[in-house]
PDB file of N, CA and C in Angstrom:
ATOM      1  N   UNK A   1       2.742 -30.857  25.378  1.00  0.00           N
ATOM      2  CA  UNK A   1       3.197 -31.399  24.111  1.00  0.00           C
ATOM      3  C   UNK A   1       4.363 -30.541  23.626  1.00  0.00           C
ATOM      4  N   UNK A   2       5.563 -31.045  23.402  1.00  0.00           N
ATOM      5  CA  UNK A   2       6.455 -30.254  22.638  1.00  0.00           C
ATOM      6  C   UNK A   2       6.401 -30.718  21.003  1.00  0.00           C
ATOM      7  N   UNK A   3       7.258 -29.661  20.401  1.00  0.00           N
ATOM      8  CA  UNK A   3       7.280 -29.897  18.978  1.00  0.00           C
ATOM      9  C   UNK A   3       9.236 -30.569  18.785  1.00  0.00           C
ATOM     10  N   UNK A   4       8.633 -31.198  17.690  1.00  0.00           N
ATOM     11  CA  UNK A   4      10.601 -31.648  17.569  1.00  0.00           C
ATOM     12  C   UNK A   4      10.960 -30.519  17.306  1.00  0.00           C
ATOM     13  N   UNK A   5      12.593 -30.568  17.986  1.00  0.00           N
ATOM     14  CA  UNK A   5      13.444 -30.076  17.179  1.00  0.00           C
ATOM     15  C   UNK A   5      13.621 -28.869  15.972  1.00  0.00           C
ATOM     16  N   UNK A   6      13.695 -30.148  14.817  1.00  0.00           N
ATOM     17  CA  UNK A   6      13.585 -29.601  13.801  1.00  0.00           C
ATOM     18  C   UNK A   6      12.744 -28.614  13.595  1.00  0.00           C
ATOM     19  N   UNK A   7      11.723 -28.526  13.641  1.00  0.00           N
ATOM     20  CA  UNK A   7      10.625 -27.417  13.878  1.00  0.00           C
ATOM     21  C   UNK A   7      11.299 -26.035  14.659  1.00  0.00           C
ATOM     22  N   UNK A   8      11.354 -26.264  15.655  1.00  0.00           N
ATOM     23  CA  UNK A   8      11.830 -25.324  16.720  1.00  0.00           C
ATOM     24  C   UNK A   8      13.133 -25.284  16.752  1.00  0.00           C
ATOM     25  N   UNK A   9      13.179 -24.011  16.567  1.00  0.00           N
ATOM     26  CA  UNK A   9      14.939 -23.426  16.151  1.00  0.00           C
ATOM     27  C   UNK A   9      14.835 -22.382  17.474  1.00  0.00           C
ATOM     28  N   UNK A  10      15.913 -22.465  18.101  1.00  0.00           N
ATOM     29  CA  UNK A  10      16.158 -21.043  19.216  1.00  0.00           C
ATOM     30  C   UNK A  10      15.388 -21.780  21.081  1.00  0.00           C
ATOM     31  N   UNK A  11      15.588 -20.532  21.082  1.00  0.00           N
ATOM     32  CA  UNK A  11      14.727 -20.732  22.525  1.00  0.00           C
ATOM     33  C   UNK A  11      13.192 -20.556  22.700  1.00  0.00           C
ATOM     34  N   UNK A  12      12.335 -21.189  23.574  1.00  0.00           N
ATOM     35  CA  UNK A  12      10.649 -21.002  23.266  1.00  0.00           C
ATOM     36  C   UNK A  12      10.463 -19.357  23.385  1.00  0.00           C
ATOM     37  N   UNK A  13      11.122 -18.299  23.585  1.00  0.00           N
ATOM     38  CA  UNK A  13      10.426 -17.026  23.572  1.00  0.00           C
ATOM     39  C   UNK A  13      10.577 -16.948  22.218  1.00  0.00           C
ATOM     40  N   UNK A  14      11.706 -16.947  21.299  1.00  0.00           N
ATOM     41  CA  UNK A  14      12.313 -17.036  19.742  1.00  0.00           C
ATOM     42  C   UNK A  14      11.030 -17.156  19.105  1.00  0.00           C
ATOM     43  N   UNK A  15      10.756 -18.523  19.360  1.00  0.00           N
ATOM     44  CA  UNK A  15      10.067 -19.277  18.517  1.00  0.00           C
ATOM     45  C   UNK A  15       8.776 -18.791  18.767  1.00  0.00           C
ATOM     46  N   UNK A  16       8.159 -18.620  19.988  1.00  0.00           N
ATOM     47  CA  UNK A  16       6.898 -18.132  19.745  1.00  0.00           C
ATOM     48  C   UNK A  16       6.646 -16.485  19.169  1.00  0.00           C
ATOM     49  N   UNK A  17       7.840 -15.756  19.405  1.00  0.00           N
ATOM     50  CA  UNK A  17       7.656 -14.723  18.764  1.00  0.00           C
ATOM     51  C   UNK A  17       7.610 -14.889  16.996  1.00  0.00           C
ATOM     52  N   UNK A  18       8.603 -15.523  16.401  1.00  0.00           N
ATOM     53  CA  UNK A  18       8.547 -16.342  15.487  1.00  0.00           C
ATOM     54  C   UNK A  18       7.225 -16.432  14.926  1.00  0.00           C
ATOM     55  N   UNK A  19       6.441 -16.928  15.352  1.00  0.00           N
ATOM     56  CA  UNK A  19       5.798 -17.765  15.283  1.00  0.00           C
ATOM     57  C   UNK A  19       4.366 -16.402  15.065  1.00  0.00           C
ATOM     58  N   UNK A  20       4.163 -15.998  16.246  1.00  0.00           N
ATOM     59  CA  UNK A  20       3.129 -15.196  16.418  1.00  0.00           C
ATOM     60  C   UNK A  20       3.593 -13.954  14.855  1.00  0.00           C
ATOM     61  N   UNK A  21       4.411 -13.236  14.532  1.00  0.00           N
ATOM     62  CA  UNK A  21       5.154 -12.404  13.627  1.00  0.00           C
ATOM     63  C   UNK A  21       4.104 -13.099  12.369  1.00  0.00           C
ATOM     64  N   UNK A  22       4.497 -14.431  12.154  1.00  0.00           N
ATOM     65  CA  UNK A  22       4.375 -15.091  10.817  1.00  0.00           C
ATOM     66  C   UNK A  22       2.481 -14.948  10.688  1.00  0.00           C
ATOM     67  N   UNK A  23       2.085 -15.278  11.700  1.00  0.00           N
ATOM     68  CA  UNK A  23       0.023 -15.394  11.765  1.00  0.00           C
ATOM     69  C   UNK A  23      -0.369 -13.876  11.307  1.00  0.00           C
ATOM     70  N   UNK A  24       0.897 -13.067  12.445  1.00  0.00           N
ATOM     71  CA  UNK A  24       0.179 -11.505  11.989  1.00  0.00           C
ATOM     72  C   UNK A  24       0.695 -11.370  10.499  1.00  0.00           C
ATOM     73  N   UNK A  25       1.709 -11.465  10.345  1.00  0.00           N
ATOM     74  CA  UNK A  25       1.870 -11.363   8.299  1.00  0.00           C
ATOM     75  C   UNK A  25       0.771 -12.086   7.766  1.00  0.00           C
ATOM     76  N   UNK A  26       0.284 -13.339   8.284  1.00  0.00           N
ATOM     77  CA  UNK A  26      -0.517 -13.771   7.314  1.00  0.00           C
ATOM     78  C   UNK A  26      -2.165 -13.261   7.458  1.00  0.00           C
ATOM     79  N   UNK A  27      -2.421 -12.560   8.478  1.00  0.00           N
ATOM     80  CA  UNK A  27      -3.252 -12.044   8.491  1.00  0.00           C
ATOM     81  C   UNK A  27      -3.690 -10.224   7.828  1.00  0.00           C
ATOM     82  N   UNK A  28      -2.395 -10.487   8.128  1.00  0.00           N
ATOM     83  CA  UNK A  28      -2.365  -8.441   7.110  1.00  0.00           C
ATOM     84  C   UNK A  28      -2.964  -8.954   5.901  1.00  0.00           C
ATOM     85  N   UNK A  29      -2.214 -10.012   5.351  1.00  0.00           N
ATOM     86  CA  UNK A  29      -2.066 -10.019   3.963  1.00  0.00           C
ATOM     87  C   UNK A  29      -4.018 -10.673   3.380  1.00  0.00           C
ATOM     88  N   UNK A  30      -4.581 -11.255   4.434  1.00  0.00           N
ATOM     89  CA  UNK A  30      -6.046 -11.546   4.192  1.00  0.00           C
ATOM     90  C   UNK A  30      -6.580 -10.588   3.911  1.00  0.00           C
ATOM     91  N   UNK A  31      -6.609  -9.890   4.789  1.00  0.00           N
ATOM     92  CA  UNK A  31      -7.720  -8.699   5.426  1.00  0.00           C
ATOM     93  C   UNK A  31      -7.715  -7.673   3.927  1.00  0.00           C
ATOM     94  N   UNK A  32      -8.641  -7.281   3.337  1.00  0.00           N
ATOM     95  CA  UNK A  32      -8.359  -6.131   2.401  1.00  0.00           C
ATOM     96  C   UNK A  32      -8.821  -4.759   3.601  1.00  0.00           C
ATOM     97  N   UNK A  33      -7.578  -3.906   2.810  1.00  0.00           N
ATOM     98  CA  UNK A  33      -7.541  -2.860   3.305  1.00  0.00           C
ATOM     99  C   UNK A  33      -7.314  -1.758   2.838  1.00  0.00           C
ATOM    100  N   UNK A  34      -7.313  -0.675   2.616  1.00  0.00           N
ATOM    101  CA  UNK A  34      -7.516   0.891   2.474  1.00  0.00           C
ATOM    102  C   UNK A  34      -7.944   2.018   2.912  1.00  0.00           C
ATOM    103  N   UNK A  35      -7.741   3.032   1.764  1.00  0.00           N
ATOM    104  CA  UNK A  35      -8.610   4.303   2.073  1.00  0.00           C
ATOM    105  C   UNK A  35     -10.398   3.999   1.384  1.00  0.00           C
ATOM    106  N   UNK A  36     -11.084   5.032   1.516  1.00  0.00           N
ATOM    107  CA  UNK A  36     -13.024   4.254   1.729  1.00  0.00           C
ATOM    108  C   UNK A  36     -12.851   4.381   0.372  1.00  0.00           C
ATOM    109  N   UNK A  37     -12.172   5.532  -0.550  1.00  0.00           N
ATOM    110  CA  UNK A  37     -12.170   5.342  -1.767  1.00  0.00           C
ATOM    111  C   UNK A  37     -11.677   3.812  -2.846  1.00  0.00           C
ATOM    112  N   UNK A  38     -10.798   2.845  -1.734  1.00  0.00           N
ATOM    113  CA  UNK A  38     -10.078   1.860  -2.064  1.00  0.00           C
ATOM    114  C   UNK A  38     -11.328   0.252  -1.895  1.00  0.00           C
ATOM    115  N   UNK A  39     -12.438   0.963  -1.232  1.00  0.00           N
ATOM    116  CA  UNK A  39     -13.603  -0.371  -1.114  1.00  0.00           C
ATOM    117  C   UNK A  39     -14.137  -0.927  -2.555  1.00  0.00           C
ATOM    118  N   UNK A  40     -14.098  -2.694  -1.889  1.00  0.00           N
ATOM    119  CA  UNK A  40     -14.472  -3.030  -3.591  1.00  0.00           C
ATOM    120  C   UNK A  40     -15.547  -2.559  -3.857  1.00  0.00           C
ATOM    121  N   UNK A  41     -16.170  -2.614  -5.091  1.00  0.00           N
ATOM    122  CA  UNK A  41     -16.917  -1.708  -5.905  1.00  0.00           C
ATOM    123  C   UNK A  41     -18.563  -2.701  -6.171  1.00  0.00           C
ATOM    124  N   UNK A  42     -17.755  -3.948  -5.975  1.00  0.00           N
ATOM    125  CA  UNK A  42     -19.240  -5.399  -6.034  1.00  0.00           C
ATOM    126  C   UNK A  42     -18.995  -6.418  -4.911  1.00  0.00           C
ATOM    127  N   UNK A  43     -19.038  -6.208  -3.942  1.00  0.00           N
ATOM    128  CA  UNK A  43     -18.199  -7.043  -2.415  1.00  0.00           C
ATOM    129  C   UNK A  43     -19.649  -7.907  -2.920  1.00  0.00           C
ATOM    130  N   UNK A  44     -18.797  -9.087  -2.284  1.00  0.00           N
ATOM    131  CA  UNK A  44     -20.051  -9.915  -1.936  1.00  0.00           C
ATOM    132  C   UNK A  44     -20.679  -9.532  -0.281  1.00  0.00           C
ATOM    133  N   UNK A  45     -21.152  -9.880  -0.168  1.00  0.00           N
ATOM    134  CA  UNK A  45     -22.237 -10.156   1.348  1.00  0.00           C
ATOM    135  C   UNK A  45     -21.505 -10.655   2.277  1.00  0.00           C
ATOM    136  N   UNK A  46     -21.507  -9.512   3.323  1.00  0.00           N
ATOM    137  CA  UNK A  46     -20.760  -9.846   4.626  1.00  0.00           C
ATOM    138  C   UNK A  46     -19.087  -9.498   4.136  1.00  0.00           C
ATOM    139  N   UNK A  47     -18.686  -9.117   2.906  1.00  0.00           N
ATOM    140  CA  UNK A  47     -17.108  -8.673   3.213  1.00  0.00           C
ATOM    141  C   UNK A  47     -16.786  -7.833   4.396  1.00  0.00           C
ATOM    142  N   UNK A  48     -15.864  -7.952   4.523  1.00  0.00           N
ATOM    143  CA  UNK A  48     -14.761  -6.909   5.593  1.00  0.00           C
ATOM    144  C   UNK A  48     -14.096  -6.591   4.659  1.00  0.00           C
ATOM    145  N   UNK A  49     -13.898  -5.215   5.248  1.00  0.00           N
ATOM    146  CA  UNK A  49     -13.016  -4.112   4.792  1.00  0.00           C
ATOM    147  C   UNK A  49     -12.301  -3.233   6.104  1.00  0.00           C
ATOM    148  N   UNK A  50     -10.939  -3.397   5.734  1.00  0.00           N
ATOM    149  CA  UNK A  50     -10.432  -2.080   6.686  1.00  0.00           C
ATOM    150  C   UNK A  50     -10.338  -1.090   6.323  1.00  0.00           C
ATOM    151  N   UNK A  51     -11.141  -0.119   6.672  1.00  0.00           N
ATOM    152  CA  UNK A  51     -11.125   1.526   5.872  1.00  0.00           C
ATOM    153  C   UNK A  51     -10.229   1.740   7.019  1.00  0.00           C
ATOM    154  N   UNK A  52      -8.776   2.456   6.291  1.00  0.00           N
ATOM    155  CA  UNK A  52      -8.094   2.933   6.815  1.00  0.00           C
ATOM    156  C   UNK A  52      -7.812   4.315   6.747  1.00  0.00           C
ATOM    157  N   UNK A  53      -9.294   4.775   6.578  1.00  0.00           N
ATOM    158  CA  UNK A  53      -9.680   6.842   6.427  1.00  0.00           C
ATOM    159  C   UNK A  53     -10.508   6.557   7.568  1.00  0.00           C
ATOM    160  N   UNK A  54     -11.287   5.680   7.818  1.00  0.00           N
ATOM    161  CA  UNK A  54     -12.172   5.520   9.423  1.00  0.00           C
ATOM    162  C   UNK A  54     -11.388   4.883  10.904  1.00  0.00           C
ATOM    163  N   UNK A  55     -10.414   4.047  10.330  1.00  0.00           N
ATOM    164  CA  UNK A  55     -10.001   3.654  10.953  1.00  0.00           C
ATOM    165  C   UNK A  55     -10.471   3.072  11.877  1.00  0.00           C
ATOM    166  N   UNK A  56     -11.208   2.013  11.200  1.00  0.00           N
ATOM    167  CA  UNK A  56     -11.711   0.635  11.664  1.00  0.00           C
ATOM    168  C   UNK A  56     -12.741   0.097  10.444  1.00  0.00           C
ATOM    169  N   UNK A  57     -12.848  -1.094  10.723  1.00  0.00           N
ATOM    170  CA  UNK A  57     -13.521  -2.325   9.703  1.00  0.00           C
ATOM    171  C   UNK A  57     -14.816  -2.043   9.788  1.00  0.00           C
ATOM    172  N   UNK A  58     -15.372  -2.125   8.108  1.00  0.00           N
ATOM    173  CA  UNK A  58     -16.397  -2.254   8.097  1.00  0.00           C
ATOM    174  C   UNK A  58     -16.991  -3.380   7.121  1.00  0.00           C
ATOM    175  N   UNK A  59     -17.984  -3.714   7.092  1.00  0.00           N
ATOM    176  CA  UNK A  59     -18.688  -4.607   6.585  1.00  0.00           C
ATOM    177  C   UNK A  59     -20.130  -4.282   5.668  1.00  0.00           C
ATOM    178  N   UNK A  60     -19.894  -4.988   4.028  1.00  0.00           N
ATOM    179  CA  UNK A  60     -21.202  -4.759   3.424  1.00  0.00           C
ATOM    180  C   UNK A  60     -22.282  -5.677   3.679  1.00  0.00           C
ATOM    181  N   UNK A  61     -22.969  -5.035   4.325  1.00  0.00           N
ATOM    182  CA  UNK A  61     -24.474  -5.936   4.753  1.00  0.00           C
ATOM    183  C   UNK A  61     -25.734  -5.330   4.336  1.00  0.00           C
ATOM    184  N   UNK A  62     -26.655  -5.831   3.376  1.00  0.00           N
ATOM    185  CA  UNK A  62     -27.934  -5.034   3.246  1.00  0.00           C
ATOM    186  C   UNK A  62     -27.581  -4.392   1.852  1.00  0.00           C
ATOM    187  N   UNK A  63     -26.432  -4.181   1.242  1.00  0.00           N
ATOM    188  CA  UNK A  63     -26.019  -3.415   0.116  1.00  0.00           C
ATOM    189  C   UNK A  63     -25.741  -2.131   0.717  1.00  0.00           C
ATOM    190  N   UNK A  64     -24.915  -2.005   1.817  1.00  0.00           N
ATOM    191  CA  UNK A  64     -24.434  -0.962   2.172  1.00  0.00           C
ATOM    192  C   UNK A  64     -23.043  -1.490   3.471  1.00  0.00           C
ATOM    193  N   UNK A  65     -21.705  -0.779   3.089  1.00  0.00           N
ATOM    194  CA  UNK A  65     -20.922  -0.889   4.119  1.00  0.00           C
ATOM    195  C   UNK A  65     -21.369  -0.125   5.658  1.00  0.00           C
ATOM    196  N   UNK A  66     -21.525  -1.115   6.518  1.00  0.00           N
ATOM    197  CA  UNK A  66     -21.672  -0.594   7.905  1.00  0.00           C
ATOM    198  C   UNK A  66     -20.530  -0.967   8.951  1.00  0.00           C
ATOM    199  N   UNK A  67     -20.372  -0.460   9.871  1.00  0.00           N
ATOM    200  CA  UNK A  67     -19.539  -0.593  10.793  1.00  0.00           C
ATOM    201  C   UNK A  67     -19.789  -1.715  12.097  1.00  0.00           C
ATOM    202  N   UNK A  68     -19.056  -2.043  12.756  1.00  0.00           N
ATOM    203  CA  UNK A  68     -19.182  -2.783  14.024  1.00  0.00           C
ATOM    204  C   UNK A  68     -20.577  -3.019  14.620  1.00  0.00           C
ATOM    205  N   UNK A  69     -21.445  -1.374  14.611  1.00  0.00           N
ATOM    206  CA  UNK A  69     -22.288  -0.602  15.250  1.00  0.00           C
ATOM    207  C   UNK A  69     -23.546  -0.887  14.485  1.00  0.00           C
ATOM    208  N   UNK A  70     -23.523  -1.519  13.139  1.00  0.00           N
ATOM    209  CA  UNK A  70     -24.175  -1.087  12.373  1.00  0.00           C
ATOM    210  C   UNK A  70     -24.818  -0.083  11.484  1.00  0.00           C
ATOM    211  N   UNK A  71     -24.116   0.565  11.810  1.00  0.00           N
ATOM    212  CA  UNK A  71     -23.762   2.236  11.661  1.00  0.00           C
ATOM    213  C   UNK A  71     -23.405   2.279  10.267  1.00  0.00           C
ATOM    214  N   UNK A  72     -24.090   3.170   9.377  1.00  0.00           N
ATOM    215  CA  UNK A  72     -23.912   3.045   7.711  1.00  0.00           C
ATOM    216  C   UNK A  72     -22.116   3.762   7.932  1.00  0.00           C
ATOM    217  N   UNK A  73     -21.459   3.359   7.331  1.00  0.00           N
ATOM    218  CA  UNK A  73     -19.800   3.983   7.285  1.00  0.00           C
ATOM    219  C   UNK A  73     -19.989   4.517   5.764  1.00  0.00           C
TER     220      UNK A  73
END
């Protein structure tokens, strides 16, 4: 399947770089992120968080942020 034209500006490496650039911006901009001091304070259940003092995501489950591992963070 191609896309028209109009859509697609440049050559297909352009555009998919393009393209891929724009998902990762829009994904930075989802994700909340910080230092552990920067975690919300009333997350609901199951948030993600990127603690960026651990350097990697964790998640409040149980009323406590845990890690990947389950591992209290």
């Amino acid at each position: 399947m191609s896309l028209p034209n109009l859509i697609r500006d440049g050559d297909d490496a352009n555009w998919r770089r393009s393209v891929r650039d724009l998902v990762n911006m829009l994904v930075r901009r989802r994700l909340d992120q910080g230092a552990t001091a920067d975690r919300p304070r009333n997350p609901d259940a199951n948030t993600m968080f990127v603690d960026t003092t651990l350097g990697k995501p964790v998640w409040f489950i149980n009323g406590s942020w845990r890690d990947a591992a389950g591992t209290p963070a």
